[in-house]
C-alpha atoms as a PDB file:
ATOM      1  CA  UNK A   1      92.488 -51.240  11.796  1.00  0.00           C
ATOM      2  CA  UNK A   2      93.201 -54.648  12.803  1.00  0.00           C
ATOM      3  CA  UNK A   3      96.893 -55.915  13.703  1.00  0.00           C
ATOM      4  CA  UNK A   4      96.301 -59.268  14.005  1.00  0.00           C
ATOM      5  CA  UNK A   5      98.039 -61.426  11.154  1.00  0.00           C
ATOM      6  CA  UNK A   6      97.458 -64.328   9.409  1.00  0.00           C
ATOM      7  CA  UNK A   7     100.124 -66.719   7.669  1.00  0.00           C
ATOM      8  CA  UNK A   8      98.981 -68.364   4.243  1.00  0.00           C
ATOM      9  CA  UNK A   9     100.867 -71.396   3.050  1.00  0.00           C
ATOM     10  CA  UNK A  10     100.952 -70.861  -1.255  1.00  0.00           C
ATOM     11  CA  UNK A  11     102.698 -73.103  -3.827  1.00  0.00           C
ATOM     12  CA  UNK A  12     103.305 -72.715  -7.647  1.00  0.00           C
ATOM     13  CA  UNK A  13     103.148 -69.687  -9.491  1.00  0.00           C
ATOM     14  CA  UNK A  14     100.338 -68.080 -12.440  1.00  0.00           C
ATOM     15  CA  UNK A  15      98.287 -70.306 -13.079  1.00  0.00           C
ATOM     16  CA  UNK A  16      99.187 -73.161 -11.292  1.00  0.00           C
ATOM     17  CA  UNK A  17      99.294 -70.876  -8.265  1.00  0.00           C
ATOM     18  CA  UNK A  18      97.435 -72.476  -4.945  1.00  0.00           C
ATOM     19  CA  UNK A  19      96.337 -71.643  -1.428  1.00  0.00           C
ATOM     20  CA  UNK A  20      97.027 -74.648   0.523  1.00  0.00           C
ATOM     21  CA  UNK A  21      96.850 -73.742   3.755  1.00  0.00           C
ATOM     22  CA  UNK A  22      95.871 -70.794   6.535  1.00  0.00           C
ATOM     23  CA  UNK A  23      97.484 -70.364  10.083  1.00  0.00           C
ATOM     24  CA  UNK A  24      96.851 -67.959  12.797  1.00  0.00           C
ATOM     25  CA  UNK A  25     100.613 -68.525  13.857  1.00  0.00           C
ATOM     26  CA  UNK A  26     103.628 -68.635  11.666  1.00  0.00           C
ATOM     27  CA  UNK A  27     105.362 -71.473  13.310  1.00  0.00           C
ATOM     28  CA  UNK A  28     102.908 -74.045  11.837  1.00  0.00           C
ATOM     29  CA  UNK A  29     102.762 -72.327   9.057  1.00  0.00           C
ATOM     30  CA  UNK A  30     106.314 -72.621   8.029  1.00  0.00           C
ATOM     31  CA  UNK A  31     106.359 -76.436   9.430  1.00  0.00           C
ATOM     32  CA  UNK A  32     103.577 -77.351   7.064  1.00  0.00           C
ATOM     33  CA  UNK A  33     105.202 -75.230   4.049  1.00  0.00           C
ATOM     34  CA  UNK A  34     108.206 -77.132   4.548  1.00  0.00           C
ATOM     35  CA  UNK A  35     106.789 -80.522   4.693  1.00  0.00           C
ATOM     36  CA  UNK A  36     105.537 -79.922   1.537  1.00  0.00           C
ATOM     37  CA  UNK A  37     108.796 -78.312   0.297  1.00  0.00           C
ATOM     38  CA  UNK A  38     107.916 -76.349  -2.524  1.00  0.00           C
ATOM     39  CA  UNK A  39     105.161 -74.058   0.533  1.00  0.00           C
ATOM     40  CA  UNK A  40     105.981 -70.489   0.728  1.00  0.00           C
ATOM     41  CA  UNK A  41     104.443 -68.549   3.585  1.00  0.00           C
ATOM     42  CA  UNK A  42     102.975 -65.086   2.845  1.00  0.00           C
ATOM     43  CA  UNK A  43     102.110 -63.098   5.945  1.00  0.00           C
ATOM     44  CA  UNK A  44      98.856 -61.101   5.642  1.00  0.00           C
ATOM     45  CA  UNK A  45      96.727 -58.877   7.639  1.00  0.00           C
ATOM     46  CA  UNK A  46      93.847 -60.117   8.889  1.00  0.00           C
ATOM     47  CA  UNK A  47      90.392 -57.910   8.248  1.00  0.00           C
ATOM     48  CA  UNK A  48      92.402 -55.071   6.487  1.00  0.00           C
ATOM     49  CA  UNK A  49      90.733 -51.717   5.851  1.00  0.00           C
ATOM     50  CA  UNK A  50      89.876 -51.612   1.913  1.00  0.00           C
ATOM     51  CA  UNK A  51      92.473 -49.250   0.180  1.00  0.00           C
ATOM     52  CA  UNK A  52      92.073 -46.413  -1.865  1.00  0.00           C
ATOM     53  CA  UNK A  53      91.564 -47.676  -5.831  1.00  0.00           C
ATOM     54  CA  UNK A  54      94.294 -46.583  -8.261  1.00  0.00           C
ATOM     55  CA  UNK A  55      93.440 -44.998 -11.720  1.00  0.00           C
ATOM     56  CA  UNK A  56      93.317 -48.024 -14.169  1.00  0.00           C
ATOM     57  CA  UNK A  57      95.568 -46.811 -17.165  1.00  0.00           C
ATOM     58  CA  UNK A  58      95.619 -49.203 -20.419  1.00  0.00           C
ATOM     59  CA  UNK A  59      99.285 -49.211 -21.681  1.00  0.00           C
ATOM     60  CA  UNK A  60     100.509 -49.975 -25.434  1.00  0.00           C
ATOM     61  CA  UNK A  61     104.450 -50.340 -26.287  1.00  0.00           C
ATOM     62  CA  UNK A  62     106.398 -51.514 -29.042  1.00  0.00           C
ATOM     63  CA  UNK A  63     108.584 -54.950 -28.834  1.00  0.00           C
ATOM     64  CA  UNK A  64     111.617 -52.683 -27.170  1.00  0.00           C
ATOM     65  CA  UNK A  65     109.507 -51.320 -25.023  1.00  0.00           C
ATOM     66  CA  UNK A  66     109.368 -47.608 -26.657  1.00  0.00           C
ATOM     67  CA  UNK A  67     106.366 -45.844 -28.619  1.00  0.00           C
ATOM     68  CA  UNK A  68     104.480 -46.131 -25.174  1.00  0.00           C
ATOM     69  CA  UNK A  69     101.258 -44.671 -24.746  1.00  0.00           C
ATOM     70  CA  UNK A  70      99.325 -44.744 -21.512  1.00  0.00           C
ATOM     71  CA  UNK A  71      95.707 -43.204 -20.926  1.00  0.00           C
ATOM     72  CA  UNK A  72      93.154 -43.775 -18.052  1.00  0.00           C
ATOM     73  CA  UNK A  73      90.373 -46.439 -18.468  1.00  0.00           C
ATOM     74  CA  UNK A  74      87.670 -47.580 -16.985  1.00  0.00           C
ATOM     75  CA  UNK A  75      87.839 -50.977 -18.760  1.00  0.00           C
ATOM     76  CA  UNK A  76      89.494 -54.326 -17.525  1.00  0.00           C
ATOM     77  CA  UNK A  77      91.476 -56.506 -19.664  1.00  0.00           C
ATOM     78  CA  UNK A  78      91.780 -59.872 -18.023  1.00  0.00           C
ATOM     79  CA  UNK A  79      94.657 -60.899 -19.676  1.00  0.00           C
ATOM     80  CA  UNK A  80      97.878 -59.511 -17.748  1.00  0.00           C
ATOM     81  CA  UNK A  81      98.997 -58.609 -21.302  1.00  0.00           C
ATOM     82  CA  UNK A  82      98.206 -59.160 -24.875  1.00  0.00           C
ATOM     83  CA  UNK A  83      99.461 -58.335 -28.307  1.00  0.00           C
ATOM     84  CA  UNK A  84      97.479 -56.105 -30.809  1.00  0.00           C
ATOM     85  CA  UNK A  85      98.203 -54.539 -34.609  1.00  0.00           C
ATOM     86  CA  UNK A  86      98.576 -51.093 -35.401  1.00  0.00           C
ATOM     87  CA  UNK A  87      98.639 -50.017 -38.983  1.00  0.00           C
ATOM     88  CA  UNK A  88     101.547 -47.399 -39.660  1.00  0.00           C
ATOM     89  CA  UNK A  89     103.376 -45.435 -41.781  1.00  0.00           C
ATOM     90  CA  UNK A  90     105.607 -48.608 -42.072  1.00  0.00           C
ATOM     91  CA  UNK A  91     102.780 -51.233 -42.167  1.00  0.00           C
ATOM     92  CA  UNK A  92     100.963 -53.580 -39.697  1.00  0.00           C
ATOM     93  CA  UNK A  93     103.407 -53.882 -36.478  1.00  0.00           C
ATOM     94  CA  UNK A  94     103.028 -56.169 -33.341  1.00  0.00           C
ATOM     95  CA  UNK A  95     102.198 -53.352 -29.905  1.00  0.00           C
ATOM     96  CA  UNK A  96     101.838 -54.790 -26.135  1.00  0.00           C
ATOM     97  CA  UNK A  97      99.022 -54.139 -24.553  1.00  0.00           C
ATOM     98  CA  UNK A  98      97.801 -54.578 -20.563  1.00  0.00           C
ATOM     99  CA  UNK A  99      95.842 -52.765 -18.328  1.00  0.00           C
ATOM    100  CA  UNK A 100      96.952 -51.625 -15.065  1.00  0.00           C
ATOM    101  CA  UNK A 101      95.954 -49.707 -11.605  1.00  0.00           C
ATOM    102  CA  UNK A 102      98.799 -47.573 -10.914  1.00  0.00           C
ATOM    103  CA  UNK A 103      98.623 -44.378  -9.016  1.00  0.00           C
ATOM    104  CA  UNK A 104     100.052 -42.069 -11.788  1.00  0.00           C
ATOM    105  CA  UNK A 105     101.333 -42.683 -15.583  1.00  0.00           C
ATOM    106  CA  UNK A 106     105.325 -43.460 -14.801  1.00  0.00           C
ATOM    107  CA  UNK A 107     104.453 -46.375 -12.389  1.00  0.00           C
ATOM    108  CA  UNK A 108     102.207 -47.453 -15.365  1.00  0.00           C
ATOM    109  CA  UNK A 109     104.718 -47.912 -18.162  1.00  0.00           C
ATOM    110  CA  UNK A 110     107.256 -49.070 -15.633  1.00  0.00           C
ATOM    111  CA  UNK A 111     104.961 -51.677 -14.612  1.00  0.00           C
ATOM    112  CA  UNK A 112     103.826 -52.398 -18.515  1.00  0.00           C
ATOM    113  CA  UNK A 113     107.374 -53.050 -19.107  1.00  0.00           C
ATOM    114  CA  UNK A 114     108.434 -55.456 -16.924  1.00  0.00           C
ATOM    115  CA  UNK A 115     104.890 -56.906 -18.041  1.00  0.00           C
ATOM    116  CA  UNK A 116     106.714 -56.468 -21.656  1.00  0.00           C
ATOM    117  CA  UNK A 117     109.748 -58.151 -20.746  1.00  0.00           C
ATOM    118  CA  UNK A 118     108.523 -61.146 -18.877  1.00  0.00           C
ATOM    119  CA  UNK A 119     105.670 -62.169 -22.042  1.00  0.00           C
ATOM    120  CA  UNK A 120     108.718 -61.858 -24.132  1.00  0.00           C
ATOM    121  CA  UNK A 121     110.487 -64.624 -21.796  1.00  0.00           C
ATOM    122  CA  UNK A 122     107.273 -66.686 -21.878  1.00  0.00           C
ATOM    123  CA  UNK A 123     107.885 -66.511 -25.618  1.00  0.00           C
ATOM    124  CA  UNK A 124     104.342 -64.719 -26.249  1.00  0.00           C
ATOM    125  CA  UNK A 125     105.959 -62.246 -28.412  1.00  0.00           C
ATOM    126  CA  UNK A 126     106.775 -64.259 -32.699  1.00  0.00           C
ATOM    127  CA  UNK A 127     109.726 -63.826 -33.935  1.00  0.00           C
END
């Protein structure tokens, strides 16, 4: 297991998200991040051993985040969340849906919430 590091100047966020820069040494790192102002510096290992894979569970919820259903998948949906219809006993209603590696079924909702919340906030959800 390797303990050397490695200091990676990033800027932006999604899908404006960028690596502009690598350093063996953090001063640099954070000079160049800085000159650029909006940097950040993210600290990495450097040859890290390959973890363990999670279960990949596919999680649906309701608008408020209730109704959730989680099962394990095998399939990948690239989106980090999408909305689907469900027919019901009250008619055809708007679910969330993402797919996420998660070591158990709690950590999945949790995460599929606050997945929820923020495509809500991103206005992905109609009115």
């Amino acid at each position: 297991m390797s303990t050397e590091k490695v200091y990676i100047v990033t800027s932006g966020s999604y899908s404006d998200y960028s690596i502009d820069a690598v350093f063996s040494t953090q001063a640099p790192a954070e000079k160049f991040a800085n000159f650029y102002g909006d940097g950040r510096v993210e600290e990495h290992d450097l040859d890290p051993e390959v973890p363990e894979r999670h279960p990949r569970w596919s999680v649906t919820m309701d608008r408020d985040g209730n109704d959730a259903e989680a099962h394990k998948t095998g399939e990948w949906d690239s989106e980090p969340g999408r909305l689907i219809r469900r027919s019901t006993n009250l008619g055809m209603l708007h679910y969330f849906k993402c797919t996420i590696d998660c070591e158990n079924e709690t950590q999945a909702v949790k995460a599929a919430n606050e997945r929820r919340a923020r495509f809500i906030a991103e206005g992905g959800w109609p009115e």
